[in-house]
C-alpha atoms as a PDB file:
ATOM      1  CA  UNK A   1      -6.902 133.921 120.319  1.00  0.00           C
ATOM      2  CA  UNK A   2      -7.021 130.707 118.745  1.00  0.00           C
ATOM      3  CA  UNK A   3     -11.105 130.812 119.268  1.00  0.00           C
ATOM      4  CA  UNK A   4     -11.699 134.029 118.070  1.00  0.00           C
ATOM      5  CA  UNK A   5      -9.469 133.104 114.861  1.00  0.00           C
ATOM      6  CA  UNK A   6     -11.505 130.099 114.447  1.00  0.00           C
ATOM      7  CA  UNK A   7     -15.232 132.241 115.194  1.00  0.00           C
ATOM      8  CA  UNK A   8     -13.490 134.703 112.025  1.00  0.00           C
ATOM      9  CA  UNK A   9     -13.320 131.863 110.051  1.00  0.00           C
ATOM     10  CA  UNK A  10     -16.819 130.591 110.718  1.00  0.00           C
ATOM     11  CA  UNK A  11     -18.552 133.940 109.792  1.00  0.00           C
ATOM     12  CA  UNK A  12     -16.511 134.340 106.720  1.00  0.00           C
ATOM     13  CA  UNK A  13     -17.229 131.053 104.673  1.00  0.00           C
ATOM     14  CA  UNK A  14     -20.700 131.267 106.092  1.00  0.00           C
ATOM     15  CA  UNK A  15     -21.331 134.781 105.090  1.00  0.00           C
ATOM     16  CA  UNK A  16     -22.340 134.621 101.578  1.00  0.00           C
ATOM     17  CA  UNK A  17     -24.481 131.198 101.951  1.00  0.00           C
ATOM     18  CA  UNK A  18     -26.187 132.913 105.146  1.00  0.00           C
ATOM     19  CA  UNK A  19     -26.792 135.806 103.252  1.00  0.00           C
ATOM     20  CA  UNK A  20     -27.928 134.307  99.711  1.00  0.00           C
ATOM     21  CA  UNK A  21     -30.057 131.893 101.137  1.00  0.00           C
ATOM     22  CA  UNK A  22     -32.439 134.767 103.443  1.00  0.00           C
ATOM     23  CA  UNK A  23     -32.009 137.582 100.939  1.00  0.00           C
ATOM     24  CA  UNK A  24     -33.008 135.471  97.800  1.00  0.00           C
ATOM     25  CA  UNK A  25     -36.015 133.862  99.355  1.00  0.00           C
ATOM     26  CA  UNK A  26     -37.261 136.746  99.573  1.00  0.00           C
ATOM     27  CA  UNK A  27     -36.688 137.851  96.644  1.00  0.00           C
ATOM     28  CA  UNK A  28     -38.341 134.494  95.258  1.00  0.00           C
ATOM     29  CA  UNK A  29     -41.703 135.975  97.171  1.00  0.00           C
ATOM     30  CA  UNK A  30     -41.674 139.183  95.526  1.00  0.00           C
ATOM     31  CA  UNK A  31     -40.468 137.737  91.643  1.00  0.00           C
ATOM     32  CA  UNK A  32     -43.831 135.294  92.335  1.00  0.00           C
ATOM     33  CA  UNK A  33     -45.893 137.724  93.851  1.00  0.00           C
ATOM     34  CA  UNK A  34     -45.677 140.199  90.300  1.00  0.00           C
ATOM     35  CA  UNK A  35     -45.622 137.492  88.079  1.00  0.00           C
ATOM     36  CA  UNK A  36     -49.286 136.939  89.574  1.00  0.00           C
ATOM     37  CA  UNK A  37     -50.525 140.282  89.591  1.00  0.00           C
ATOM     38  CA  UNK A  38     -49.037 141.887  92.474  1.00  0.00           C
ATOM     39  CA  UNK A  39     -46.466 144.172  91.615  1.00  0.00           C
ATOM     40  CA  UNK A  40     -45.681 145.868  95.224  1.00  0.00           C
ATOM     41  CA  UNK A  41     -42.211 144.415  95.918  1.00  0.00           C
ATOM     42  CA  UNK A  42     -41.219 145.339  92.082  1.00  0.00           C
ATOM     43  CA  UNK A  43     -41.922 148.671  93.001  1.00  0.00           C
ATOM     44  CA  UNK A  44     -40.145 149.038  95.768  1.00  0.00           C
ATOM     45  CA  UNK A  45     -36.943 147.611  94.198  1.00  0.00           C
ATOM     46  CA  UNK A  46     -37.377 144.462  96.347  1.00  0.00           C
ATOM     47  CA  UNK A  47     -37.270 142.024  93.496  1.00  0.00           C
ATOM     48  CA  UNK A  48     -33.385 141.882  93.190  1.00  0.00           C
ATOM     49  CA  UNK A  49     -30.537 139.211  94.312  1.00  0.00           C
ATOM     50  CA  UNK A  50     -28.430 142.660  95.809  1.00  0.00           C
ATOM     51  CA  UNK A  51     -28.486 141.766  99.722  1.00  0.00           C
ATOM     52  CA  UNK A  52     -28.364 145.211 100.729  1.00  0.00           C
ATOM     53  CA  UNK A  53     -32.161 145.556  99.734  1.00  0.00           C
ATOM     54  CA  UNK A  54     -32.929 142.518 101.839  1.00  0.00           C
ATOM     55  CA  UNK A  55     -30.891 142.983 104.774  1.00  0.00           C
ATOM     56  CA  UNK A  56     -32.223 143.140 108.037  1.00  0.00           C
ATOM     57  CA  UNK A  57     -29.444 144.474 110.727  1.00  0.00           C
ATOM     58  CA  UNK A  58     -30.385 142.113 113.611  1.00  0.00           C
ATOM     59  CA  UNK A  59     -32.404 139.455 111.746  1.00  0.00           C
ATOM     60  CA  UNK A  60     -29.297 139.014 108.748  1.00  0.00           C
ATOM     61  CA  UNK A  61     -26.290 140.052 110.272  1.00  0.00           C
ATOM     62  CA  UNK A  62     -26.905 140.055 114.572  1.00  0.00           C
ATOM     63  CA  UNK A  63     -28.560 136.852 114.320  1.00  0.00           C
ATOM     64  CA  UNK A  64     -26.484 134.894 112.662  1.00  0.00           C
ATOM     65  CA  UNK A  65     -23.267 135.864 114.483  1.00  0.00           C
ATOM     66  CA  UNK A  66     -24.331 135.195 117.698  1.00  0.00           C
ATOM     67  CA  UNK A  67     -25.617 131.902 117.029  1.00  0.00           C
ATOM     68  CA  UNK A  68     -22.347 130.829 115.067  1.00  0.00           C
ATOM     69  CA  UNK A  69     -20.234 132.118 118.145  1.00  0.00           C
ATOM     70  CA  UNK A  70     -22.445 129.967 120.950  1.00  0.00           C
ATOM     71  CA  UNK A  71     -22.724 127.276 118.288  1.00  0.00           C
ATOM     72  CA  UNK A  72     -19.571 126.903 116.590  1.00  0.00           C
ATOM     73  CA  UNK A  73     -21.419 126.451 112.733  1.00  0.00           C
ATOM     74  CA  UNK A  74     -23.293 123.829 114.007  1.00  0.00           C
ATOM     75  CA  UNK A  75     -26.716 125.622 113.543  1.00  0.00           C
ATOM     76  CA  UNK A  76     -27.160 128.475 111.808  1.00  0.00           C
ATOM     77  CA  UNK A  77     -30.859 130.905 111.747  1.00  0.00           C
ATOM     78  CA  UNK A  78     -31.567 134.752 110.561  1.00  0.00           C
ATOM     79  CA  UNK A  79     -34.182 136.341 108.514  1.00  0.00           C
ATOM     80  CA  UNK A  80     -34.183 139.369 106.105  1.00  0.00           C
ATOM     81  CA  UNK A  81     -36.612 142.393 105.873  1.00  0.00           C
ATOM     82  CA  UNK A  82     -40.108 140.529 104.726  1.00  0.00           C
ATOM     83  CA  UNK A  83     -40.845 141.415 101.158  1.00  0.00           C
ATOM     84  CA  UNK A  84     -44.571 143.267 101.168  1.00  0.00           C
ATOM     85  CA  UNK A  85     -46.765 141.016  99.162  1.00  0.00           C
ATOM     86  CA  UNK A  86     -50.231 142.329  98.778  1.00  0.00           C
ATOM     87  CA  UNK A  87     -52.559 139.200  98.675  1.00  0.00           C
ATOM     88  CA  UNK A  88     -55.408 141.140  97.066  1.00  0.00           C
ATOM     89  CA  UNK A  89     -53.645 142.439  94.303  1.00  0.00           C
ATOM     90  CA  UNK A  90     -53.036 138.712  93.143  1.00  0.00           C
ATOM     91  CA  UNK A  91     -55.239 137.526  90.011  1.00  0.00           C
ATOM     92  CA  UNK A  92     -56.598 134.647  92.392  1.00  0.00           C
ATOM     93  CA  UNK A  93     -55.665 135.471  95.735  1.00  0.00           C
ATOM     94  CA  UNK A  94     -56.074 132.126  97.060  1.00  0.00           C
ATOM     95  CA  UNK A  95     -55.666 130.082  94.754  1.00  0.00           C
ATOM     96  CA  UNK A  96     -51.635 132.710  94.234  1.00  0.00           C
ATOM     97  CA  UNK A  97     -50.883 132.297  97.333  1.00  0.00           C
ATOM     98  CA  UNK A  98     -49.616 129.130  97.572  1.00  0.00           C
ATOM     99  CA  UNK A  99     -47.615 130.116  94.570  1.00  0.00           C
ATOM    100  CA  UNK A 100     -46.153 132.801  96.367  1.00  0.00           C
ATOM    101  CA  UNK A 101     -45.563 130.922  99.830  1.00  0.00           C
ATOM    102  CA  UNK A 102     -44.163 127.856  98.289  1.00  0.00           C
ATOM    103  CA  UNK A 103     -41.346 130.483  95.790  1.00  0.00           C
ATOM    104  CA  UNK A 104     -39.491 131.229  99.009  1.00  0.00           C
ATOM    105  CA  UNK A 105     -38.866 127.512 100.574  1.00  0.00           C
ATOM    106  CA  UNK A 106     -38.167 126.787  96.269  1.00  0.00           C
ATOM    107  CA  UNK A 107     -35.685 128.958  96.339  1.00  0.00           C
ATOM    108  CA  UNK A 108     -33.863 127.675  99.169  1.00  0.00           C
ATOM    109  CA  UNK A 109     -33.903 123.806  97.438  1.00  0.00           C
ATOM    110  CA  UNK A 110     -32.334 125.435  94.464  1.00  0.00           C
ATOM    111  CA  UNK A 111     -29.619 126.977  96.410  1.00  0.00           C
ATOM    112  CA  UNK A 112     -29.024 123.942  98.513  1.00  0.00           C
ATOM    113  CA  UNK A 113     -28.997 122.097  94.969  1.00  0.00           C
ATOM    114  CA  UNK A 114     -26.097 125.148  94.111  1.00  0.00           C
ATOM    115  CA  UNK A 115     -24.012 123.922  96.805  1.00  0.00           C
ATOM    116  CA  UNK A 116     -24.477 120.364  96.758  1.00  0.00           C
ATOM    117  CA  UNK A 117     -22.365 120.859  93.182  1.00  0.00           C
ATOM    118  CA  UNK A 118     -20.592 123.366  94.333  1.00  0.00           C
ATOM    119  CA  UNK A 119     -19.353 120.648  96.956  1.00  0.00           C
ATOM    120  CA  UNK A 120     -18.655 118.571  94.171  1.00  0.00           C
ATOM    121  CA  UNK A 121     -16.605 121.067  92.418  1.00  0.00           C
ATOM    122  CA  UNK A 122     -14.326 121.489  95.167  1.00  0.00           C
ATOM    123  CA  UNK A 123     -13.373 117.821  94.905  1.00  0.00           C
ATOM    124  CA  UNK A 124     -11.394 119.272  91.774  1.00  0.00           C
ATOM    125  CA  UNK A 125      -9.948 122.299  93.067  1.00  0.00           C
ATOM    126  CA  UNK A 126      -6.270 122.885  94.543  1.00  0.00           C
ATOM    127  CA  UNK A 127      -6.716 122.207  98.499  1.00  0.00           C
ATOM    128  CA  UNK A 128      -5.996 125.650  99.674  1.00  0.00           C
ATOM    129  CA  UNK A 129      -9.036 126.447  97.323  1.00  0.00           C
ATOM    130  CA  UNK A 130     -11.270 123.294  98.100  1.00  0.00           C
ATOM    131  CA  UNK A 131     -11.396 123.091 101.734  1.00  0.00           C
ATOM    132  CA  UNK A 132     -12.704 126.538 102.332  1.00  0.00           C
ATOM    133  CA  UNK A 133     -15.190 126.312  99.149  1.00  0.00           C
ATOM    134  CA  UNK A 134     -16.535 122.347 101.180  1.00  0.00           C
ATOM    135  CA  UNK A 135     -17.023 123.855 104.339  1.00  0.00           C
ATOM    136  CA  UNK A 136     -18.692 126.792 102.621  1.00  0.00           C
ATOM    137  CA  UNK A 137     -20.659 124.820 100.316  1.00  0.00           C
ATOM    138  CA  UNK A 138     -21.539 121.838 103.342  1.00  0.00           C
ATOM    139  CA  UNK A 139     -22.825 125.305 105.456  1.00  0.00           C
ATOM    140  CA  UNK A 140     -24.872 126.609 102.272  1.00  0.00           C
ATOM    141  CA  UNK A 141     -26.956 123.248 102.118  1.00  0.00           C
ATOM    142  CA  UNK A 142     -27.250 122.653 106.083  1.00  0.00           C
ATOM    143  CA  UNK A 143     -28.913 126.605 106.003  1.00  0.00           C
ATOM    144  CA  UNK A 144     -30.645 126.473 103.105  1.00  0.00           C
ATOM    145  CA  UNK A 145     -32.520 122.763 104.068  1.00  0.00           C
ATOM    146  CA  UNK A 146     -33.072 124.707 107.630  1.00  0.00           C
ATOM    147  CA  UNK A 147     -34.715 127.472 105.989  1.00  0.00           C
ATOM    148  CA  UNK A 148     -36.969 125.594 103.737  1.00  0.00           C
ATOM    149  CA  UNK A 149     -38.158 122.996 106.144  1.00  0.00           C
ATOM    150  CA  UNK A 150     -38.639 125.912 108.827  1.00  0.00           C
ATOM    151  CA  UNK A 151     -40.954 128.075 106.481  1.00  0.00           C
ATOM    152  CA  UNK A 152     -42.631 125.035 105.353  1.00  0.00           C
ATOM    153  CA  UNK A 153     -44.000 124.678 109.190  1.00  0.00           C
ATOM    154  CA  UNK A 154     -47.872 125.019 108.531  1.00  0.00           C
ATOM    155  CA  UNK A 155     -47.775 127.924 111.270  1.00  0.00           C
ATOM    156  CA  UNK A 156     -49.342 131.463 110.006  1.00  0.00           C
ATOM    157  CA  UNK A 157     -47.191 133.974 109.072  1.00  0.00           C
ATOM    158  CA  UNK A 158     -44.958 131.042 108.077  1.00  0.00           C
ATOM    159  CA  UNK A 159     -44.802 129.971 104.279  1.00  0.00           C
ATOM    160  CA  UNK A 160     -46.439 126.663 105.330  1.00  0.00           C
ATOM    161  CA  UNK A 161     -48.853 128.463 107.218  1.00  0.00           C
ATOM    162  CA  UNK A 162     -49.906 130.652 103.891  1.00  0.00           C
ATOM    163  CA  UNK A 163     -49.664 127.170 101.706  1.00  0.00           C
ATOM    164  CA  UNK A 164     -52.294 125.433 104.411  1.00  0.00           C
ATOM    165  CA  UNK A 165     -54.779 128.551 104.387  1.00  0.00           C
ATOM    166  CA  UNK A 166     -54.262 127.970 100.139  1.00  0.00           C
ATOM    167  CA  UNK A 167     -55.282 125.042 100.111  1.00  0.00           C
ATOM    168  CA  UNK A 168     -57.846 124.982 102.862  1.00  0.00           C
ATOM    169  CA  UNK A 169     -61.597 124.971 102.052  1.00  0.00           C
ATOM    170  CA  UNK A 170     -62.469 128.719 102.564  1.00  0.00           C
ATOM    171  CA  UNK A 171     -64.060 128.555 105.994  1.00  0.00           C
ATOM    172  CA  UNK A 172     -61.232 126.441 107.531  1.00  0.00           C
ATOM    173  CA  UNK A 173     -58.768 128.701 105.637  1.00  0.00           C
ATOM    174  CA  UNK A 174     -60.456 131.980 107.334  1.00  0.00           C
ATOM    175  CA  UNK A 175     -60.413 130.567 110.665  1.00  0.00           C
ATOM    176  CA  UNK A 176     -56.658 129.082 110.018  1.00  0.00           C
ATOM    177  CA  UNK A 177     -55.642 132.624 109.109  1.00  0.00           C
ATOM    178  CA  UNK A 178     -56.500 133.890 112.444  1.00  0.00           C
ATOM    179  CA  UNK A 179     -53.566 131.827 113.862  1.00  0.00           C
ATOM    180  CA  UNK A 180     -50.999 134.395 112.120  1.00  0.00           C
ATOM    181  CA  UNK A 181     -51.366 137.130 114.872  1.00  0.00           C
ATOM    182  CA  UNK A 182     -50.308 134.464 117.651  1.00  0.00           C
ATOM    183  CA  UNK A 183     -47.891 132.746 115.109  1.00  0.00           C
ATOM    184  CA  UNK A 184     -44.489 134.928 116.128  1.00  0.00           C
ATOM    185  CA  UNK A 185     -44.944 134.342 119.665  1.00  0.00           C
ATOM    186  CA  UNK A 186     -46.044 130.357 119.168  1.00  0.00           C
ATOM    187  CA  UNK A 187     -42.754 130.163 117.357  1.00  0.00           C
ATOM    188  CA  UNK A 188     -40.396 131.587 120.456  1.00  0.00           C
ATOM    189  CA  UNK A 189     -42.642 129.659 122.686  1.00  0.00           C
ATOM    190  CA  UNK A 190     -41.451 126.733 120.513  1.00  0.00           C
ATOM    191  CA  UNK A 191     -37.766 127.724 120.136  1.00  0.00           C
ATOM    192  CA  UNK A 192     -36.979 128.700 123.832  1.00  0.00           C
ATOM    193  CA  UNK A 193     -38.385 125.403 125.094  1.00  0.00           C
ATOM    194  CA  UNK A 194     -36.333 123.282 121.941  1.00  0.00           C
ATOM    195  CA  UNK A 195     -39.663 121.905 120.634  1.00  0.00           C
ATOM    196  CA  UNK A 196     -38.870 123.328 117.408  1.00  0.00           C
ATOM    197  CA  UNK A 197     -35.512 121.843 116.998  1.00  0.00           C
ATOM    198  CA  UNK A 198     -36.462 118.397 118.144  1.00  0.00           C
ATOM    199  CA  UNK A 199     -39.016 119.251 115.053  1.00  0.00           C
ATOM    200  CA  UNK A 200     -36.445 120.499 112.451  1.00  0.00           C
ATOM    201  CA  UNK A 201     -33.349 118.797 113.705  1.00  0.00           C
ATOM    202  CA  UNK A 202     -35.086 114.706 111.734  1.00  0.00           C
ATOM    203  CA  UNK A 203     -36.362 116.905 108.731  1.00  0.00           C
ATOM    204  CA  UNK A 204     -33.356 118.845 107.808  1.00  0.00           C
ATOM    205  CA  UNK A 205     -31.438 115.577 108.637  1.00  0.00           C
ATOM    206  CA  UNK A 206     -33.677 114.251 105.621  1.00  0.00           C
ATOM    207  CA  UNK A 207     -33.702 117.079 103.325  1.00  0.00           C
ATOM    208  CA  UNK A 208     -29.891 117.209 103.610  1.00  0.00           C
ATOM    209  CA  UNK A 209     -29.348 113.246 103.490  1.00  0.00           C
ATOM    210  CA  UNK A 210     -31.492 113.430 100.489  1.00  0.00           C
ATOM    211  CA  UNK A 211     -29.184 115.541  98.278  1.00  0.00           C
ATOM    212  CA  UNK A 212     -26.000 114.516  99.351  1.00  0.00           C
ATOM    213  CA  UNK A 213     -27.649 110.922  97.859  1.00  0.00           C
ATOM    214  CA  UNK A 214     -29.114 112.700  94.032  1.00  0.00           C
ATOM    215  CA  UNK A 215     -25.094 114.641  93.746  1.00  0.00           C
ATOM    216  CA  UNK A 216     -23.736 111.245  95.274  1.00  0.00           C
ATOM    217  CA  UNK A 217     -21.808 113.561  98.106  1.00  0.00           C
ATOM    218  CA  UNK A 218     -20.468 110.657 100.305  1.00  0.00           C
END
């Protein structure tokens, strides 16, 4: 009993930085992808911080709650529903997409920069109030520096892997971009074996060392 109380905890402080940090990275896509010419995502009423339009059942929600209960909050991974960004439709396609990439992995810095104070703020707060609000807030930095180092991973259909073809010289870029079809399966390949978290585990580490050390966390 005492476990499952504890797993009930768990999902509900991590529920709304889980969910923030997946839903408004994409959202960051689509908001980029109009304000360079593409408007697709704006039409379909993807450009919006309401999780219900980003949700994915298994990706958001499924996910997430298995990996907390085998994990106890110590690592934390979903995704949402991918916003459709249609590359032609940008002014400069090549030149927008790294735009568009990077707006995703941005928006996770500026969340993990949200909790970092909201961290701080709890220093202030009644304890009943400020111990929920610091685990909350130490889980909203720890996911959002996993999801921005993660899509930064120059790996097609990753963000990193759109940012490399970017900034590629056009035939490298072409031949790059024929990684994406094999990119999915690369990155189970490199999950199931723990490749990618001996990759991710020093970089978060960093990310997240680096802003407790700007909001002076510890």
């Amino acid at each position: 009993m005492a476990d499952i109380n504890a797993l009930i905890q768990t999902i509900a402080v991590a529920a709304l930085p889980v969910i923030f940090a997946i839903t408004l990275h994409e959202a960051a896509h689509g908001y980029a992808a109009r304000h360079f010419g593409d408007p697709t995502a704006w039409q379909l009423g993807r450009i919006t911080i309401n999780p219900l339009k980003h949700i994915d059942p298994v990706g958001t929600v499924l996910i997430p709650a298995v990996i907390l209960l085998f994990s106890g909050g110590n690592f934390l991974f979903g995704y949402a529903k991918p916003v459709p960004v249609d590359f032609g439709r940008l002014r400069n396609p090549k030149r927008d997409m790294f735009w568009v990439a990077a707006a995703g992995p941005g928006a996770n810095l500026v969340m993990a920069f949200f909790w970092a104070l909201m961290f701080k703020l709890s220093w202030l707060l009644p304890q009943y109030f400020s111990l929920p609000l610091a685990r909350m807030a130490e889980l909203g930095i720890i996911v959002n520096c996993v999801l921005m180092v993660l899509n930064l991973l120059p790996l097609p259909p990753l963000d990193g892997g759109r940012i490399a073809v970017s900034l590629l010289p056009h035939r490298l870029a072409w031949q790059f971009a024929k990684l994406e079809r094999w990119g999915f399966p690369i990155l189970l390949v490199l999950l199931f074996t723990g490749i990618l978290g001996d990759i991710l585990a020093p970089l978060v580490a960093f990310a997240a060392r680096a802003i407790e050390l700007i909001f002076g966390l510890y």
